[in-house]
PDB file of N, CA and C in Angstrom:
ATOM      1  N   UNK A   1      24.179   8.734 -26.488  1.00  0.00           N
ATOM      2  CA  UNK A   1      23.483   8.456 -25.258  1.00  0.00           C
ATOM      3  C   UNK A   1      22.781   9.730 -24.785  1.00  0.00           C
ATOM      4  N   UNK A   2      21.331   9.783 -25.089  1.00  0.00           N
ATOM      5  CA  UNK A   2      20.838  10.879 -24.094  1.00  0.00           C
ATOM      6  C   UNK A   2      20.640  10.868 -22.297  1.00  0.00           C
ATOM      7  N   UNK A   3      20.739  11.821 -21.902  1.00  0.00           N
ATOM      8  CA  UNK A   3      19.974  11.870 -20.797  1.00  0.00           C
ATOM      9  C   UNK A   3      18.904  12.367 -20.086  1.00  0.00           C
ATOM     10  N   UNK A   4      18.036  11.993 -19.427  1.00  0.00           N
ATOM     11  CA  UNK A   4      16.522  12.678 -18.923  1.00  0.00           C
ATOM     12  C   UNK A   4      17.064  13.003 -17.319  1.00  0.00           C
ATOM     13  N   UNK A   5      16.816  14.272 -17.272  1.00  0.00           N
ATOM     14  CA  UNK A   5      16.677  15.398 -16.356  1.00  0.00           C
ATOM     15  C   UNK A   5      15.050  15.086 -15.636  1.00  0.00           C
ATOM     16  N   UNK A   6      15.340  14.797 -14.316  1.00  0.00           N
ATOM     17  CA  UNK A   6      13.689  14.898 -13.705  1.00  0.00           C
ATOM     18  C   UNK A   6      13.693  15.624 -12.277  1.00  0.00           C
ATOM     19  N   UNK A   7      13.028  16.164 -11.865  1.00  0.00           N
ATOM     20  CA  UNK A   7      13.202  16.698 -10.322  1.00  0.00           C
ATOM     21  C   UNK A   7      12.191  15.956  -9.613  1.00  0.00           C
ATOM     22  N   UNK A   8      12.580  15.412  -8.490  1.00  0.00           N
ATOM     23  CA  UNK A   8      12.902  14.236  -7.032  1.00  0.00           C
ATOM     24  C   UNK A   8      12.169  15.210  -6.188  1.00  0.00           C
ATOM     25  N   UNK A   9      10.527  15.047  -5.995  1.00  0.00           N
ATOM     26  CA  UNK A   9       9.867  15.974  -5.336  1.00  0.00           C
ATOM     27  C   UNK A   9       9.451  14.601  -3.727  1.00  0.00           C
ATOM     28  N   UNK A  10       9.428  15.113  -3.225  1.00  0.00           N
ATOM     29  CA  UNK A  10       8.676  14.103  -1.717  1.00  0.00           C
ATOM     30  C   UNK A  10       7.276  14.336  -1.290  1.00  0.00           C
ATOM     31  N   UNK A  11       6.966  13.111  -1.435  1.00  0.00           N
ATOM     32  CA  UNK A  11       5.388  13.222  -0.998  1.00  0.00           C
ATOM     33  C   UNK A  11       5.011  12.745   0.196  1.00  0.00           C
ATOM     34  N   UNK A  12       4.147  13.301   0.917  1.00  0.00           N
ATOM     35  CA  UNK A  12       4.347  12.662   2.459  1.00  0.00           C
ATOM     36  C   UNK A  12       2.957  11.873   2.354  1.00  0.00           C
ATOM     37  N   UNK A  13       2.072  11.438   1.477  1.00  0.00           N
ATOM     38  CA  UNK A  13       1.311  10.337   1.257  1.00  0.00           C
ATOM     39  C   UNK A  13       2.399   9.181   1.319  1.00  0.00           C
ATOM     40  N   UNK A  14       3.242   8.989   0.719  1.00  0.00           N
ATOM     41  CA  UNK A  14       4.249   8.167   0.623  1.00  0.00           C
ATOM     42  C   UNK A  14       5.342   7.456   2.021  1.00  0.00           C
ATOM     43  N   UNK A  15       5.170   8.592   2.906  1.00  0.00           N
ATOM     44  CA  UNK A  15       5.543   8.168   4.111  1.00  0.00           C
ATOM     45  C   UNK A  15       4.613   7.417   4.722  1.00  0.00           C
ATOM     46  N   UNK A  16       3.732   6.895   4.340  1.00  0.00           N
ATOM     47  CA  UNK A  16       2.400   5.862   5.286  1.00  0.00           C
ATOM     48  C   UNK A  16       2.297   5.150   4.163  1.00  0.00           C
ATOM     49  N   UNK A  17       2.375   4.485   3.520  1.00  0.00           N
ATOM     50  CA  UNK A  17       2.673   3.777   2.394  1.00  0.00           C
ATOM     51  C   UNK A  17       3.166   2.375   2.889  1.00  0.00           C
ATOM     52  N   UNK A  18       2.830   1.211   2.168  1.00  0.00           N
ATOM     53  CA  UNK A  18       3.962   0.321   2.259  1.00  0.00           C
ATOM     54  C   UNK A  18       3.394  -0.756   1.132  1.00  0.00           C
ATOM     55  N   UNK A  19       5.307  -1.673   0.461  1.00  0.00           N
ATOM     56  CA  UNK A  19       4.406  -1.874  -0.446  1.00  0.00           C
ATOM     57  C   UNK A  19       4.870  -3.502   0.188  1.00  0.00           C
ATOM     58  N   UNK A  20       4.313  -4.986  -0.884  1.00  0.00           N
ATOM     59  CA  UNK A  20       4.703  -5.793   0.512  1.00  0.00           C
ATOM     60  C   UNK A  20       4.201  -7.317  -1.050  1.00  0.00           C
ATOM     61  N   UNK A  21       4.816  -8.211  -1.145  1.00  0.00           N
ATOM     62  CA  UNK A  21       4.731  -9.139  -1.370  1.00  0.00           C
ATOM     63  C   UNK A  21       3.776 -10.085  -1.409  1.00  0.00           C
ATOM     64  N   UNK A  22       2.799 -10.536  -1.874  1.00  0.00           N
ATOM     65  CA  UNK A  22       2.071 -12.041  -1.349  1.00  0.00           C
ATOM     66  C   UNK A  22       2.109 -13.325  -1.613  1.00  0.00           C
ATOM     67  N   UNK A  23       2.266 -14.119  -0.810  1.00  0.00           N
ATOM     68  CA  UNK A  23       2.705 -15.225  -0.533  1.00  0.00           C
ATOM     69  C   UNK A  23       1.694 -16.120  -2.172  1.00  0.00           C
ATOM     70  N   UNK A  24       0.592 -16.029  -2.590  1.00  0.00           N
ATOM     71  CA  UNK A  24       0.157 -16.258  -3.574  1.00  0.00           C
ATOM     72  C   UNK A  24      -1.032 -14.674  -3.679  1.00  0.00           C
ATOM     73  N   UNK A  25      -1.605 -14.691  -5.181  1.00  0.00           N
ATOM     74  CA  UNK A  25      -2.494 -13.803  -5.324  1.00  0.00           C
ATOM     75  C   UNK A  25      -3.914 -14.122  -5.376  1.00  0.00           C
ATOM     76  N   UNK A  26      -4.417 -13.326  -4.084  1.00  0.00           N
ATOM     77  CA  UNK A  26      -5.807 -13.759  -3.752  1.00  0.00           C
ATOM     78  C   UNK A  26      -6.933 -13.116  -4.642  1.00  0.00           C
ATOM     79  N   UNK A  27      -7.768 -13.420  -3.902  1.00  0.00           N
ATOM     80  CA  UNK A  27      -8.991 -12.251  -4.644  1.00  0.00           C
ATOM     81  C   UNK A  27      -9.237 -11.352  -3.752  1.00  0.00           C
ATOM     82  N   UNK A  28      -8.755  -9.759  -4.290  1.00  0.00           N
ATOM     83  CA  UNK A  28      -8.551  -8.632  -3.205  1.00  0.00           C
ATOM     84  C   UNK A  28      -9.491  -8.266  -2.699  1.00  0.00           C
ATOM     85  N   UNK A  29     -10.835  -8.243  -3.331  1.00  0.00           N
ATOM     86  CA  UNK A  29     -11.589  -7.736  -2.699  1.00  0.00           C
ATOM     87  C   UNK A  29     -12.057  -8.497  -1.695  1.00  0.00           C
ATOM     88  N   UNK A  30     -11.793  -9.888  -1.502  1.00  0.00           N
ATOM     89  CA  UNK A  30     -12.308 -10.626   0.032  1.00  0.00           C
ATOM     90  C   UNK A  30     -10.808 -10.439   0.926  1.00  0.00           C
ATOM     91  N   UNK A  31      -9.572  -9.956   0.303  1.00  0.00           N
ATOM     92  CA  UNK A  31      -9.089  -9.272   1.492  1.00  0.00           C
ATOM     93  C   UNK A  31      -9.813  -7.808   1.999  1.00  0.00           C
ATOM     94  N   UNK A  32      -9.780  -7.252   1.159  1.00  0.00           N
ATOM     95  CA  UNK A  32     -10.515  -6.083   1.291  1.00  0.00           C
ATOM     96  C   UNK A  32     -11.251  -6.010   2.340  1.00  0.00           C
ATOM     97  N   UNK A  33     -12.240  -6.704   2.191  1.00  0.00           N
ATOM     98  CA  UNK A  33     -13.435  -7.237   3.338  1.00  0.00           C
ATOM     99  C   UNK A  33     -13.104  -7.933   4.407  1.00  0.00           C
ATOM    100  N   UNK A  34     -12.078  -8.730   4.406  1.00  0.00           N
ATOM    101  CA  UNK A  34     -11.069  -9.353   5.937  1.00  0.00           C
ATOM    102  C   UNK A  34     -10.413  -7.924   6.192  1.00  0.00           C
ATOM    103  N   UNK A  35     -10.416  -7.300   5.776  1.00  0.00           N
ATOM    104  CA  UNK A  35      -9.197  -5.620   6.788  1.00  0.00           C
ATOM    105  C   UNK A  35     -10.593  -5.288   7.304  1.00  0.00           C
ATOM    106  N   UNK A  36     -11.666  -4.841   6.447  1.00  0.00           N
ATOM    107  CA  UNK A  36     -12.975  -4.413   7.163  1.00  0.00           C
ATOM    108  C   UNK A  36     -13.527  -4.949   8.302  1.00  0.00           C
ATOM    109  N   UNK A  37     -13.651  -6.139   8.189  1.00  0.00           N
ATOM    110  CA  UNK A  37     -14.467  -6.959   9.345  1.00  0.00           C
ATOM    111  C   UNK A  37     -12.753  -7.131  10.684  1.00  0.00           C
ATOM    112  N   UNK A  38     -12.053  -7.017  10.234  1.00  0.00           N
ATOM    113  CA  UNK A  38     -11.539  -7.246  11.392  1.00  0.00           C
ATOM    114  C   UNK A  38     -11.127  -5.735  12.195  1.00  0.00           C
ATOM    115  N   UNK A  39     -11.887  -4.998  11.666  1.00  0.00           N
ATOM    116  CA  UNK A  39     -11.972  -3.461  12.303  1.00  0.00           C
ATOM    117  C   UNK A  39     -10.723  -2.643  11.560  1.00  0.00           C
ATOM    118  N   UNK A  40     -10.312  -3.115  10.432  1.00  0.00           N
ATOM    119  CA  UNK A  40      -9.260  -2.089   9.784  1.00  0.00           C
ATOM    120  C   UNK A  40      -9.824  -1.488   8.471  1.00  0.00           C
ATOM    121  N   UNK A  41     -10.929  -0.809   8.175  1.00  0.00           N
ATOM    122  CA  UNK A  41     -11.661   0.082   7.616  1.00  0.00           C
ATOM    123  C   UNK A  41     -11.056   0.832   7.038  1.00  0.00           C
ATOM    124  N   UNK A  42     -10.559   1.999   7.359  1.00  0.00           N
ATOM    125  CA  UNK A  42      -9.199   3.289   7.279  1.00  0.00           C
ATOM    126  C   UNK A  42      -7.973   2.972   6.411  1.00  0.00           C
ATOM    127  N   UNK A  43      -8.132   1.161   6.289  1.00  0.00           N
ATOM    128  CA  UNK A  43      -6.561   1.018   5.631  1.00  0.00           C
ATOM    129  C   UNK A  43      -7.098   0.360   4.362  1.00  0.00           C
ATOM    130  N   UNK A  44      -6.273   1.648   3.099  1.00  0.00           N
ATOM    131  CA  UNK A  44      -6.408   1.191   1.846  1.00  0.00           C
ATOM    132  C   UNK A  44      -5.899  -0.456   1.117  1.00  0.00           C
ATOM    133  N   UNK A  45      -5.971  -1.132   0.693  1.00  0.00           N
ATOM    134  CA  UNK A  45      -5.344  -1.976   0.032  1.00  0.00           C
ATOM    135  C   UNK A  45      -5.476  -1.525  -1.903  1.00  0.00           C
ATOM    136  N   UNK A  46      -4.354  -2.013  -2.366  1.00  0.00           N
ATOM    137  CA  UNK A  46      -4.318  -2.072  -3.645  1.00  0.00           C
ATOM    138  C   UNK A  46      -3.477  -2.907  -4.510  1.00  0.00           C
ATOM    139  N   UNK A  47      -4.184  -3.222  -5.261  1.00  0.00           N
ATOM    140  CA  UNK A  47      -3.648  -4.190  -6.205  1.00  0.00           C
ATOM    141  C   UNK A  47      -2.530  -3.928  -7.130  1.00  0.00           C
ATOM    142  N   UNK A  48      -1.184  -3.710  -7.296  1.00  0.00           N
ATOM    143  CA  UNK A  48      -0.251  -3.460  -7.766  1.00  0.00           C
ATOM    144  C   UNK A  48       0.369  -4.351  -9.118  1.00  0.00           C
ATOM    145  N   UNK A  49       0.058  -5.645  -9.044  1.00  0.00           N
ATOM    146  CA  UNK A  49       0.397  -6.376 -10.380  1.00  0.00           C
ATOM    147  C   UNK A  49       1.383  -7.661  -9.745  1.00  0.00           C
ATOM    148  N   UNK A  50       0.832  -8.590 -10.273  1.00  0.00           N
ATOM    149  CA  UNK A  50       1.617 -10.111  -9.891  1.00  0.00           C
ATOM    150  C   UNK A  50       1.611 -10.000  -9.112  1.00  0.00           C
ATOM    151  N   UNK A  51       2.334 -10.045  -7.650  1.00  0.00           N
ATOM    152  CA  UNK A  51       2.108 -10.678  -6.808  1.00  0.00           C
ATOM    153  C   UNK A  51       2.234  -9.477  -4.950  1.00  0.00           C
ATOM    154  N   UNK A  52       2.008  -8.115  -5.667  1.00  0.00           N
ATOM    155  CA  UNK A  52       2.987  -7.374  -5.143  1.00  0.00           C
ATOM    156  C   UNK A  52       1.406  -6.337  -4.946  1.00  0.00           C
ATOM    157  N   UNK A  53       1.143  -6.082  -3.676  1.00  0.00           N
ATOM    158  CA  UNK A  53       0.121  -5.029  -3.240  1.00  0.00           C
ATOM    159  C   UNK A  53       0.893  -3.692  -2.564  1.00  0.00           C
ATOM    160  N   UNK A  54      -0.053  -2.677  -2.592  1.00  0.00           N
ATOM    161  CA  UNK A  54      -0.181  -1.438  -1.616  1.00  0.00           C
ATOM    162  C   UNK A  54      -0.819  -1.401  -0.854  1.00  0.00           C
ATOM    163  N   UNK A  55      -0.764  -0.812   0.624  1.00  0.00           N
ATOM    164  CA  UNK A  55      -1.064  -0.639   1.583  1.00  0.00           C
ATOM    165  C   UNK A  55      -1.032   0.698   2.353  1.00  0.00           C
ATOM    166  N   UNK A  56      -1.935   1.221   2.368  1.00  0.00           N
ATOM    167  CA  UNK A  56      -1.782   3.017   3.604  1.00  0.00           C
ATOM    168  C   UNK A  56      -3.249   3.197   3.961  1.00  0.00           C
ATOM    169  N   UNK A  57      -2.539   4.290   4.930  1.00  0.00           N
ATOM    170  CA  UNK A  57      -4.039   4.683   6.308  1.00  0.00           C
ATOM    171  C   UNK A  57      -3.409   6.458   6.278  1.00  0.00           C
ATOM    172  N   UNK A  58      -4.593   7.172   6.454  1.00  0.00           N
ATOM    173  CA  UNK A  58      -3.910   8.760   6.297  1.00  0.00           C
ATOM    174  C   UNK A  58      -3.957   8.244   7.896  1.00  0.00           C
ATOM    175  N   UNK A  59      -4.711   7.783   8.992  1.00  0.00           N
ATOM    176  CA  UNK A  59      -4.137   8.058  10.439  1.00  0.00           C
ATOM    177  C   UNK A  59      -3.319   7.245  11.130  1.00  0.00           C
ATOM    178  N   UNK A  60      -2.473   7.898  11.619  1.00  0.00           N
ATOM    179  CA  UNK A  60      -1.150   7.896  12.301  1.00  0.00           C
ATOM    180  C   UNK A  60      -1.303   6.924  13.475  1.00  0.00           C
ATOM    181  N   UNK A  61      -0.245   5.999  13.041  1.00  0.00           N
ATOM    182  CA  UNK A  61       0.144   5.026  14.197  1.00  0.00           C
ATOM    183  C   UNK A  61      -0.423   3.640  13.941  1.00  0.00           C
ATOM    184  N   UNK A  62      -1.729   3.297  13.022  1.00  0.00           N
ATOM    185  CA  UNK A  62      -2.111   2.429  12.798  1.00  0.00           C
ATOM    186  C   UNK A  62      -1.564   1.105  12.059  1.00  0.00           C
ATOM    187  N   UNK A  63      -0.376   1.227  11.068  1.00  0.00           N
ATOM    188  CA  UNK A  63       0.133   0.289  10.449  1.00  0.00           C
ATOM    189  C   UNK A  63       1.154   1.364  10.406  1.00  0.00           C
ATOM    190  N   UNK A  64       2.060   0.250  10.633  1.00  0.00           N
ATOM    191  CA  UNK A  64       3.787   0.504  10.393  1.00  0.00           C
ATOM    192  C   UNK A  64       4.832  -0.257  11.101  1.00  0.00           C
ATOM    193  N   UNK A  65       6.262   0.542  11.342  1.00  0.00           N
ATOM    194  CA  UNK A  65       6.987  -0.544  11.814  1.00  0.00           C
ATOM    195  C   UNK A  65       6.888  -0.604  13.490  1.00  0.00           C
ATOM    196  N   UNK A  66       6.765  -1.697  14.364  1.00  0.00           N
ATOM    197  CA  UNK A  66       6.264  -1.190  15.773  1.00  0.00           C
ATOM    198  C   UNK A  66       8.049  -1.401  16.051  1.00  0.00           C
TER     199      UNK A  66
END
């Protein structure tokens, strides 16, 4: 049995982060364009695989837990 040694660094991109489930998988880029038009510009979306996106904003306070 080997083992792999890695060092556990923290990224504070990662603290505004979130990752989040969808109920089915749309076509992102007309979410994309629903965050835009509804004035959320600033907040990334990304496509993660099956059914499961990313979400972050570098400014503070805009999405998270209220």
């Amino acid at each position: 049995m080997s083992r792999l040694r890695v060092q556990v660094e923290s990224s504070l991109w990662q603290d505004k982060c979130y990752v989040g489930r969808l109920l089915e998988v749309p076509n992102m880029q007309l979410v994309k364009e629903s965050f835009v038009l509804g004035g959320f510009g600033v907040v990334r979306l990304r496509y993660l695989g099956g059914k499961f996106g990313l979400m972050s904003c570098d400014e503070d306070g805009l999405i998270g837990n209220s």
